[in-house]
PDB file of N, CA and C in Angstrom:
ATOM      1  N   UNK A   1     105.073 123.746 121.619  1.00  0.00           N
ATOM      2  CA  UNK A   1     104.254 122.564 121.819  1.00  0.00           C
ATOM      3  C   UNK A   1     104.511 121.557 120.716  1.00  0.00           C
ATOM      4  N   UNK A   2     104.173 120.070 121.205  1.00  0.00           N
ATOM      5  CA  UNK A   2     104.744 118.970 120.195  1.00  0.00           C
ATOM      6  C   UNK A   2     103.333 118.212 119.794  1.00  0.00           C
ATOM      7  N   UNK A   3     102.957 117.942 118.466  1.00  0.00           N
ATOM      8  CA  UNK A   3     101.823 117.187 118.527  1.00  0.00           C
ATOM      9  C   UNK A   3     102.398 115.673 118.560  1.00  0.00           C
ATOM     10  N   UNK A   4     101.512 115.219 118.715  1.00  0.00           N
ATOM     11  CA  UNK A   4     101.885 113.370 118.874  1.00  0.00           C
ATOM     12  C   UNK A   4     100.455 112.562 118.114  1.00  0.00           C
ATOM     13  N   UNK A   5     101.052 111.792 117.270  1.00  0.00           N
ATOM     14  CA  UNK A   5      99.685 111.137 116.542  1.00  0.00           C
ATOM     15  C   UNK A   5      99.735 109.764 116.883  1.00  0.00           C
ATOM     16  N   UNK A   6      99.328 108.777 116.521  1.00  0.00           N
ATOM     17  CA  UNK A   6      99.661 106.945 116.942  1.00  0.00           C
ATOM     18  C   UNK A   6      98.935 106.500 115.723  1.00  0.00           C
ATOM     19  N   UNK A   7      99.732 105.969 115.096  1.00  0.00           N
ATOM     20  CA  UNK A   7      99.128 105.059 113.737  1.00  0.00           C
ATOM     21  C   UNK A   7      99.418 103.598 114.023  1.00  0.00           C
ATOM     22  N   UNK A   8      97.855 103.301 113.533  1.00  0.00           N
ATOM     23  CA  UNK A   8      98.184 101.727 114.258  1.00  0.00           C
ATOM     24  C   UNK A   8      98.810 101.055 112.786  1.00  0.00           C
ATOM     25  N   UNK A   9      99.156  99.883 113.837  1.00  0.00           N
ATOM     26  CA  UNK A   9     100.202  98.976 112.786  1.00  0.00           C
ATOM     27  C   UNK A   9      99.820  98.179 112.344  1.00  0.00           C
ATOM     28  N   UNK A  10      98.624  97.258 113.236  1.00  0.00           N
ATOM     29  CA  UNK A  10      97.809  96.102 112.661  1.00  0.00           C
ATOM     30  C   UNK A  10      96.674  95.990 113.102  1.00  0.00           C
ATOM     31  N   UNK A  11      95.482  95.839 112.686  1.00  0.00           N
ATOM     32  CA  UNK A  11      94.316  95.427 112.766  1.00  0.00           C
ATOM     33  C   UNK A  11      94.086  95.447 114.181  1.00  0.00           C
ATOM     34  N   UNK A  12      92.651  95.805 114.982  1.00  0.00           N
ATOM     35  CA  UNK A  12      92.666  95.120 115.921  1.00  0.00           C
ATOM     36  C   UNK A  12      91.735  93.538 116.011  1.00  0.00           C
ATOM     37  N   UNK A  13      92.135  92.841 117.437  1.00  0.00           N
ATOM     38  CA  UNK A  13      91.726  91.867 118.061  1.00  0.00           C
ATOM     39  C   UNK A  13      90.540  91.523 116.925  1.00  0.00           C
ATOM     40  N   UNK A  14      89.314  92.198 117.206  1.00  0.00           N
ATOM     41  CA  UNK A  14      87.695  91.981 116.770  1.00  0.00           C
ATOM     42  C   UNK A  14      87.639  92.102 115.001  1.00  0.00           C
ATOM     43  N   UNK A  15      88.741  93.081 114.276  1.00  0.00           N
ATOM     44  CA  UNK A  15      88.706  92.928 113.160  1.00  0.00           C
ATOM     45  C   UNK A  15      89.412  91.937 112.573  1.00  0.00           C
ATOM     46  N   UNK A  16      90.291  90.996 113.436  1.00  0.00           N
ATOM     47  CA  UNK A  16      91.504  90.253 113.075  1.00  0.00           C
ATOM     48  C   UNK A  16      90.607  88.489 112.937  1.00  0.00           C
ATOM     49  N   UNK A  17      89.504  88.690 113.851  1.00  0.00           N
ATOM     50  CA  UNK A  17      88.561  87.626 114.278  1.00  0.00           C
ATOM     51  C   UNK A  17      87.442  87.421 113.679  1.00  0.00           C
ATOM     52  N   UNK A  18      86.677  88.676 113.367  1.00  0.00           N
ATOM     53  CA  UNK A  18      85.236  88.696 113.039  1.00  0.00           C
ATOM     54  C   UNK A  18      85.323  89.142 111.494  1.00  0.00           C
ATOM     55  N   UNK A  19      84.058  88.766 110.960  1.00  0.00           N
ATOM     56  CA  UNK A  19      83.472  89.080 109.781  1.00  0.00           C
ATOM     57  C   UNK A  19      82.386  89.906 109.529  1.00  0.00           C
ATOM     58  N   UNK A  20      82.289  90.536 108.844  1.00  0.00           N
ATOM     59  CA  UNK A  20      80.899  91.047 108.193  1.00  0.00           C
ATOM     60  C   UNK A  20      79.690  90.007 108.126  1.00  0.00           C
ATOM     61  N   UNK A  21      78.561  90.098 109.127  1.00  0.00           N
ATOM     62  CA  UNK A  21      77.350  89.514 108.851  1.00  0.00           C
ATOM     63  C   UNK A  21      76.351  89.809 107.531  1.00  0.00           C
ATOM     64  N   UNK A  22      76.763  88.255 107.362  1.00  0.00           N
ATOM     65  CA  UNK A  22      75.900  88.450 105.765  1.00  0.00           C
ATOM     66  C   UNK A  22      74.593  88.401 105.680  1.00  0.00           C
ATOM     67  N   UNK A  23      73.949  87.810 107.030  1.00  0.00           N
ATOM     68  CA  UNK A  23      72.273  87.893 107.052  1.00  0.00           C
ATOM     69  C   UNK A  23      72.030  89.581 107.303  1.00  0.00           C
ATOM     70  N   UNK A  24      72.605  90.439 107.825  1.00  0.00           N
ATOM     71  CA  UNK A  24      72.075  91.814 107.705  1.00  0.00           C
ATOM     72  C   UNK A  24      72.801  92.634 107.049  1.00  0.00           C
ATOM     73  N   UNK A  25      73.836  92.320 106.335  1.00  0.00           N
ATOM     74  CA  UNK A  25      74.501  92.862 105.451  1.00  0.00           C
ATOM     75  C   UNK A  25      75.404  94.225 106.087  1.00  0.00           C
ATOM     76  N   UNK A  26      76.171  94.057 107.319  1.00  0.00           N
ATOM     77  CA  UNK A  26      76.869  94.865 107.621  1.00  0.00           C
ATOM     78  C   UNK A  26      76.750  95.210 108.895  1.00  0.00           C
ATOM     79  N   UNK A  27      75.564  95.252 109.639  1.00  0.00           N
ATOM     80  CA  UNK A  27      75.235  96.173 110.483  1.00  0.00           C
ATOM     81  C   UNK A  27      75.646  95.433 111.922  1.00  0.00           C
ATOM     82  N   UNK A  28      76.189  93.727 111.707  1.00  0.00           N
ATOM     83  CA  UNK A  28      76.324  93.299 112.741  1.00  0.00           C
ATOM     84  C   UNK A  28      77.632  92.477 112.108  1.00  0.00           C
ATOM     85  N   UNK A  29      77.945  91.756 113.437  1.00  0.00           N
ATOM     86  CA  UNK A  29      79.767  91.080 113.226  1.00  0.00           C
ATOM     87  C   UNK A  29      79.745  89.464 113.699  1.00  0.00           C
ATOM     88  N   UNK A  30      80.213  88.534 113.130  1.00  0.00           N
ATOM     89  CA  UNK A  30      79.863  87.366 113.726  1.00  0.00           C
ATOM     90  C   UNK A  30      81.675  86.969 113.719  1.00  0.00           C
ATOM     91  N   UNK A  31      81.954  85.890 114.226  1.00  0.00           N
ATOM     92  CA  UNK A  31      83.157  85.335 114.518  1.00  0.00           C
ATOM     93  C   UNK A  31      83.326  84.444 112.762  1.00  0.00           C
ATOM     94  N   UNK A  32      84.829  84.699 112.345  1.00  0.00           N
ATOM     95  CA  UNK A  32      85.012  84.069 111.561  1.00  0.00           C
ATOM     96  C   UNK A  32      85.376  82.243 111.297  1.00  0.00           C
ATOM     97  N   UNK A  33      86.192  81.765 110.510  1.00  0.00           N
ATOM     98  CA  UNK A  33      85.582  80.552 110.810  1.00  0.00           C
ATOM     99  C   UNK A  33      86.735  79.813 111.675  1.00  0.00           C
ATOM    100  N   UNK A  34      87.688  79.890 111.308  1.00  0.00           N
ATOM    101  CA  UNK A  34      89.099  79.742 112.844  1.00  0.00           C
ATOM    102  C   UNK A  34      88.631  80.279 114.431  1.00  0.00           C
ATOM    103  N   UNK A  35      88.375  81.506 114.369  1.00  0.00           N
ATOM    104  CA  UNK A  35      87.780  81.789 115.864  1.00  0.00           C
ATOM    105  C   UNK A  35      86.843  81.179 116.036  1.00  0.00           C
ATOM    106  N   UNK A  36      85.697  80.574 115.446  1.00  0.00           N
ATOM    107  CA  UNK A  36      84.750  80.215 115.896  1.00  0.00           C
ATOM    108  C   UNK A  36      85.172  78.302 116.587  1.00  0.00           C
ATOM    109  N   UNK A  37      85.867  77.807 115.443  1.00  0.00           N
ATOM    110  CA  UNK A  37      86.284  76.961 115.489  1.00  0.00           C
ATOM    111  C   UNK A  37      87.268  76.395 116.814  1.00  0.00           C
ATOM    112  N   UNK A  38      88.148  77.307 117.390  1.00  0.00           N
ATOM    113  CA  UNK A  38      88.977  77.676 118.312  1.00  0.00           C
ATOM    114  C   UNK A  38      87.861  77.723 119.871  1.00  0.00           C
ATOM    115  N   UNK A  39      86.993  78.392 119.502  1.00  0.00           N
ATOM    116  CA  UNK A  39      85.899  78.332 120.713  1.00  0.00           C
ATOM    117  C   UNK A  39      85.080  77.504 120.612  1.00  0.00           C
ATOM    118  N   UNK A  40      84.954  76.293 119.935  1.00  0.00           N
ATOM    119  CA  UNK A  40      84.231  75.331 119.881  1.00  0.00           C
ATOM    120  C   UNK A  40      85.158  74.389 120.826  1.00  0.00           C
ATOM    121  N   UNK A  41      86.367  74.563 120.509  1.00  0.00           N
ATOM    122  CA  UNK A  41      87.660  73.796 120.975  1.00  0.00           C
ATOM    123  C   UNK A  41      87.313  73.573 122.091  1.00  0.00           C
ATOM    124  N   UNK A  42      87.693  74.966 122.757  1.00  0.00           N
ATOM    125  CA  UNK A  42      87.764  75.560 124.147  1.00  0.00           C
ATOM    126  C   UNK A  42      86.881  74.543 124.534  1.00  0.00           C
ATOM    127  N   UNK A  43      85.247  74.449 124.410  1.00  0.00           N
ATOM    128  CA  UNK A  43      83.685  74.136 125.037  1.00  0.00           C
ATOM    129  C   UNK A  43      83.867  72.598 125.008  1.00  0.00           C
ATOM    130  N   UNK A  44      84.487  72.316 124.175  1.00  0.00           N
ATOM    131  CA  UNK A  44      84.609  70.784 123.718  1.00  0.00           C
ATOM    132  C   UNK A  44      85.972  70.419 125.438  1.00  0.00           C
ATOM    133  N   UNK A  45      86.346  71.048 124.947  1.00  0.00           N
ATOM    134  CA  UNK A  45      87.272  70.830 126.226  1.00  0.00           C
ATOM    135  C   UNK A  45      87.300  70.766 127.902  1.00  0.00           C
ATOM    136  N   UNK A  46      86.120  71.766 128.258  1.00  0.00           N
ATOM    137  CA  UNK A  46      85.931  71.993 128.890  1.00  0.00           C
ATOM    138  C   UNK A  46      85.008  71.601 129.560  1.00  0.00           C
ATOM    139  N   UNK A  47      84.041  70.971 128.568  1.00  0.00           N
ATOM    140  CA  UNK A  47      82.702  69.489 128.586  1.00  0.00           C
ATOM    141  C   UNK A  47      83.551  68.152 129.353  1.00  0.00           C
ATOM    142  N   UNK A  48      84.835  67.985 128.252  1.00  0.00           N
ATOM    143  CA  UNK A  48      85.507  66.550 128.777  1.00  0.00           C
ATOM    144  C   UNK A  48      85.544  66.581 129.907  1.00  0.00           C
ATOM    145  N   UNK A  49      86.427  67.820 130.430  1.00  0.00           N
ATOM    146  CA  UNK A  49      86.923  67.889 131.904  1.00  0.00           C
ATOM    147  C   UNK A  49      85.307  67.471 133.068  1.00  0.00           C
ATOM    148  N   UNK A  50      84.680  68.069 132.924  1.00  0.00           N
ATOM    149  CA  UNK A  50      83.510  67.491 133.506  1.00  0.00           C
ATOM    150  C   UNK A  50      83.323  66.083 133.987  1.00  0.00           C
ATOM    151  N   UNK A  51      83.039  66.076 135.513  1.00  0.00           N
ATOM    152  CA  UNK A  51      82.568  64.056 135.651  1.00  0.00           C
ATOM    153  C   UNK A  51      81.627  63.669 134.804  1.00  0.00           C
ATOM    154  N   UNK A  52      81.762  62.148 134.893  1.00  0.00           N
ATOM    155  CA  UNK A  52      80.667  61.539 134.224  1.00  0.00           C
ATOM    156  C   UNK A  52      80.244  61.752 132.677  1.00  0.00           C
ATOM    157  N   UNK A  53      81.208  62.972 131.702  1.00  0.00           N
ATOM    158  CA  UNK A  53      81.233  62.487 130.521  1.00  0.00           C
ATOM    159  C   UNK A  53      81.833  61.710 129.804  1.00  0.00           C
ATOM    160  N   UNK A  54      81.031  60.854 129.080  1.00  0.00           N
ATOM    161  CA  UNK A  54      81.512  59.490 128.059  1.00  0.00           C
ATOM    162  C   UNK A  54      81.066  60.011 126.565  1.00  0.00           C
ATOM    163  N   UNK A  55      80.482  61.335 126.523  1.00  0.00           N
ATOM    164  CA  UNK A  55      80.418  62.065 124.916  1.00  0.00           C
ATOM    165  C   UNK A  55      80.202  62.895 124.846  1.00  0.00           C
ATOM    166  N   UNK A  56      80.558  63.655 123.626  1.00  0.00           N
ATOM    167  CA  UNK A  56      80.122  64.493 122.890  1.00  0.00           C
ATOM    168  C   UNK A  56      79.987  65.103 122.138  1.00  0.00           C
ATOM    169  N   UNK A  57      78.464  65.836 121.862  1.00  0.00           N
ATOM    170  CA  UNK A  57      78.310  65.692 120.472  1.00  0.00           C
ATOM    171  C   UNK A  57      77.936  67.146 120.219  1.00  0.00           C
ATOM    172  N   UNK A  58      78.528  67.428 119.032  1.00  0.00           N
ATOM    173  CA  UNK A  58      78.984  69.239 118.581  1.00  0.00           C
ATOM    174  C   UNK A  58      78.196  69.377 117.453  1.00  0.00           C
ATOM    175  N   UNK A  59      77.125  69.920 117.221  1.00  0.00           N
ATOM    176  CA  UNK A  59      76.828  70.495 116.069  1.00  0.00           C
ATOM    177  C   UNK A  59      76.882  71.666 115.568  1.00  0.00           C
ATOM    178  N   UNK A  60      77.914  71.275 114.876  1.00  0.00           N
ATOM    179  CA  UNK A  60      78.560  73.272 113.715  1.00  0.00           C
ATOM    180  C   UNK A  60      78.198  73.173 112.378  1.00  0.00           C
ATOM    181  N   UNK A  61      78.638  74.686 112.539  1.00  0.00           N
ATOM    182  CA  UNK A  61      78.757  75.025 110.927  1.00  0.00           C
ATOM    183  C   UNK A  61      79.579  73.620 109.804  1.00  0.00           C
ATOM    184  N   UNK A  62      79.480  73.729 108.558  1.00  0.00           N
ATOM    185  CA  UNK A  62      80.221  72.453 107.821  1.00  0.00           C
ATOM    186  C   UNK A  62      81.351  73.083 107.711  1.00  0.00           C
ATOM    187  N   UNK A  63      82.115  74.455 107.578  1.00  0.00           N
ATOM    188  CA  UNK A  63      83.032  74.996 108.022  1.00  0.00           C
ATOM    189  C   UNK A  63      83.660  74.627 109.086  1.00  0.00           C
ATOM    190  N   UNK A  64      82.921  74.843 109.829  1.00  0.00           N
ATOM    191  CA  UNK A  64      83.898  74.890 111.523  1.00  0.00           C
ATOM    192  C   UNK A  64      84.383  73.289 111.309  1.00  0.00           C
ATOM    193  N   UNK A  65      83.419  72.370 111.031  1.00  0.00           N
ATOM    194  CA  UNK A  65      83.529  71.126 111.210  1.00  0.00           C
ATOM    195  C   UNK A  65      84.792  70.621 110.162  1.00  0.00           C
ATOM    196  N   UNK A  66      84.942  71.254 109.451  1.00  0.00           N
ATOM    197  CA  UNK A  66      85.951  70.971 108.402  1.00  0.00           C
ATOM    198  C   UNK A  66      87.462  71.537 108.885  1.00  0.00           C
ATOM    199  N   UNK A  67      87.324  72.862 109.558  1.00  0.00           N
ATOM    200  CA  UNK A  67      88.343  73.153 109.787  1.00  0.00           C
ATOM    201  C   UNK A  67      88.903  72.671 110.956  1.00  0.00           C
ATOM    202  N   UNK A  68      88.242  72.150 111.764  1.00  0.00           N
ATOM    203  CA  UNK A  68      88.314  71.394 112.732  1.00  0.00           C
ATOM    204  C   UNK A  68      88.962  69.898 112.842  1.00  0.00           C
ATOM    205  N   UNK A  69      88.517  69.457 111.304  1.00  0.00           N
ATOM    206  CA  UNK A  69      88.896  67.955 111.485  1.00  0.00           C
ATOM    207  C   UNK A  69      90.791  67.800 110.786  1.00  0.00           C
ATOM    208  N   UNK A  70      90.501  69.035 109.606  1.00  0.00           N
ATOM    209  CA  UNK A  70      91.740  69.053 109.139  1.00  0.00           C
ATOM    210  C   UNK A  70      92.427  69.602 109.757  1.00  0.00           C
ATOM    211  N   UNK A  71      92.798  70.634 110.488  1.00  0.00           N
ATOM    212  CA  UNK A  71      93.700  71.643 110.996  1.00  0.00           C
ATOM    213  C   UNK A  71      93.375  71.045 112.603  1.00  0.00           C
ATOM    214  N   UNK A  72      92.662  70.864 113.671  1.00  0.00           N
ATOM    215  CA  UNK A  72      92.653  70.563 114.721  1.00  0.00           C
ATOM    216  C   UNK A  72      92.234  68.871 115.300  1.00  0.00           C
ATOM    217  N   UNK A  73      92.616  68.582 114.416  1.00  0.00           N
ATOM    218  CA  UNK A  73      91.913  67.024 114.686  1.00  0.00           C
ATOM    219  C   UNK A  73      93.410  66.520 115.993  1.00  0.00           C
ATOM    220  N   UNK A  74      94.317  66.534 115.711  1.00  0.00           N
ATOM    221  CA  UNK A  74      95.300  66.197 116.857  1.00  0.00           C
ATOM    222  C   UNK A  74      95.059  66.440 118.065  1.00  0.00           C
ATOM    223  N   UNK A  75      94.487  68.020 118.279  1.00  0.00           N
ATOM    224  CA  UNK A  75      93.785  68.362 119.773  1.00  0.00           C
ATOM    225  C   UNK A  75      92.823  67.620 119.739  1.00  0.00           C
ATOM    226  N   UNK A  76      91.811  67.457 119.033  1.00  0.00           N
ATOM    227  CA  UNK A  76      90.228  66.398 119.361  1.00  0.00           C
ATOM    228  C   UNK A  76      91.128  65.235 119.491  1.00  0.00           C
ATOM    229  N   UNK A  77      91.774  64.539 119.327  1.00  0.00           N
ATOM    230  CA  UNK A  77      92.448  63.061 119.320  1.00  0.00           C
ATOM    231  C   UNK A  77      93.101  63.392 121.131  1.00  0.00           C
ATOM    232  N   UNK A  78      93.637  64.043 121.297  1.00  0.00           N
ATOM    233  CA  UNK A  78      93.988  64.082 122.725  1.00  0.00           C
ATOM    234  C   UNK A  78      93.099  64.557 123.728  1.00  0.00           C
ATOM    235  N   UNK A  79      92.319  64.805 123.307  1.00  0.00           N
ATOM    236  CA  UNK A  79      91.268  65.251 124.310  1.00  0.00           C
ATOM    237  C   UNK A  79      90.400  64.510 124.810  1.00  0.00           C
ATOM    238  N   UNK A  80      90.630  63.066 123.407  1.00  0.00           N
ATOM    239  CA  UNK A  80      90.059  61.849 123.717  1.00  0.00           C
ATOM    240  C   UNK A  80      90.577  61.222 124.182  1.00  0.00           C
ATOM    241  N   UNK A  81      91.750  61.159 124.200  1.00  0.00           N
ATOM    242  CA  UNK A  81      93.062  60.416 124.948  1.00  0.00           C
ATOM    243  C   UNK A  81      93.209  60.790 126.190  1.00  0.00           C
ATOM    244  N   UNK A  82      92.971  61.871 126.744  1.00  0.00           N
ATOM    245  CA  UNK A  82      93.702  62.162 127.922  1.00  0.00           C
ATOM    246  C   UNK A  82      92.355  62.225 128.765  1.00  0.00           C
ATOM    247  N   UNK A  83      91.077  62.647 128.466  1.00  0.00           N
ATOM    248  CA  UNK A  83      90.088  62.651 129.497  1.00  0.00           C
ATOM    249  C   UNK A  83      89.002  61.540 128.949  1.00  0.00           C
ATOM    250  N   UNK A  84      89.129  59.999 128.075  1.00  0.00           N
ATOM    251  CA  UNK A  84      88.646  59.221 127.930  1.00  0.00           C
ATOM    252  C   UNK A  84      87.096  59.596 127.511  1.00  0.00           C
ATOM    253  N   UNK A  85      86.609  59.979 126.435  1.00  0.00           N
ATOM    254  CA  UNK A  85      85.636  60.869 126.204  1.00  0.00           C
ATOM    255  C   UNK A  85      85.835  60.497 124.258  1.00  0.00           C
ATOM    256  N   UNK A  86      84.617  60.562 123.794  1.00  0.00           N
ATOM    257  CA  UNK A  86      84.331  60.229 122.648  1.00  0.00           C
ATOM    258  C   UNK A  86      83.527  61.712 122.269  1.00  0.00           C
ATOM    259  N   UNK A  87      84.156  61.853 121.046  1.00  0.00           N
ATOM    260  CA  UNK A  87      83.988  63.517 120.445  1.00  0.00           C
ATOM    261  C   UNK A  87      83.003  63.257 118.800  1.00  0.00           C
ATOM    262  N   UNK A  88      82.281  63.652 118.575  1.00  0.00           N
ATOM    263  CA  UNK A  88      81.241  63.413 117.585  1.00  0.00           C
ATOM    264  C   UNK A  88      81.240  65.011 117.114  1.00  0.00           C
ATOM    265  N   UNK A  89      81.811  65.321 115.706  1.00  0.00           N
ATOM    266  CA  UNK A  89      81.089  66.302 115.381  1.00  0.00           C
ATOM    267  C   UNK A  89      80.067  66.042 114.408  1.00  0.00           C
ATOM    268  N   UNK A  90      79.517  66.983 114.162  1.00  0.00           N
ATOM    269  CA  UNK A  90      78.103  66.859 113.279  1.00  0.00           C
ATOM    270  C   UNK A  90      77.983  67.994 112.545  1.00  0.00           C
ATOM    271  N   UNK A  91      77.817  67.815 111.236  1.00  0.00           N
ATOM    272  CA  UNK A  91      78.471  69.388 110.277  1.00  0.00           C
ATOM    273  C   UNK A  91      77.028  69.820 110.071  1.00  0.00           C
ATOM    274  N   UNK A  92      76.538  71.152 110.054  1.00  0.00           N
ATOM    275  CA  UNK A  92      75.007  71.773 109.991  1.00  0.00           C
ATOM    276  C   UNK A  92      74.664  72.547 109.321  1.00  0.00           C
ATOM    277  N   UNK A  93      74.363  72.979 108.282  1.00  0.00           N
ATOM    278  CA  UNK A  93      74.389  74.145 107.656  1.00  0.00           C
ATOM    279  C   UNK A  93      73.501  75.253 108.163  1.00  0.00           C
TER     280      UNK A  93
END
């Protein structure tokens, strides 16, 4: 008989994404600040596509909002461009 073991190679999906929740100190997992940021994207996107929107307005983390403006601001700029829609974020602590 042959044993067979599987050692993983990299992280998975949920550890690659999420963080340690610091309001309970472990016991729960929240999205870090790129994923979260990334699914703000998505919602923001998916608002435009909608009739009859002329805005909208996002209130995040000052994180998300930061990483958002520096690292994804080209997607928010076309998203305004291509489905005529005005994008407002609003940073929240």
């Amino acid at each position: 008989l042959m044993e067979l073991s599987r050692q993983r190679l990299r992280p998975s999906l949920s550890e690659g994404s999420h963080i340690t929740c610091p309001r309970c100190n472990g016991t729960g997992h929240i999205r870090d600040t790129e994923s979260s940021a990334l699914q703000v994207l998505r919602i923001i996107q998916e608002e435009a596509m909608k009739e009859n929107t002329a805005a909208i307005h996002c209130q995040v983390p000052v994180e998300v909002a930061a990483f958002l403006l520096n690292e994804k601001r080209q997607e928010i700029n076309l998203i305004e461009l291509r489905f005529k829609v005005n994008v407002l974020l609003i940073p929240n602590k």
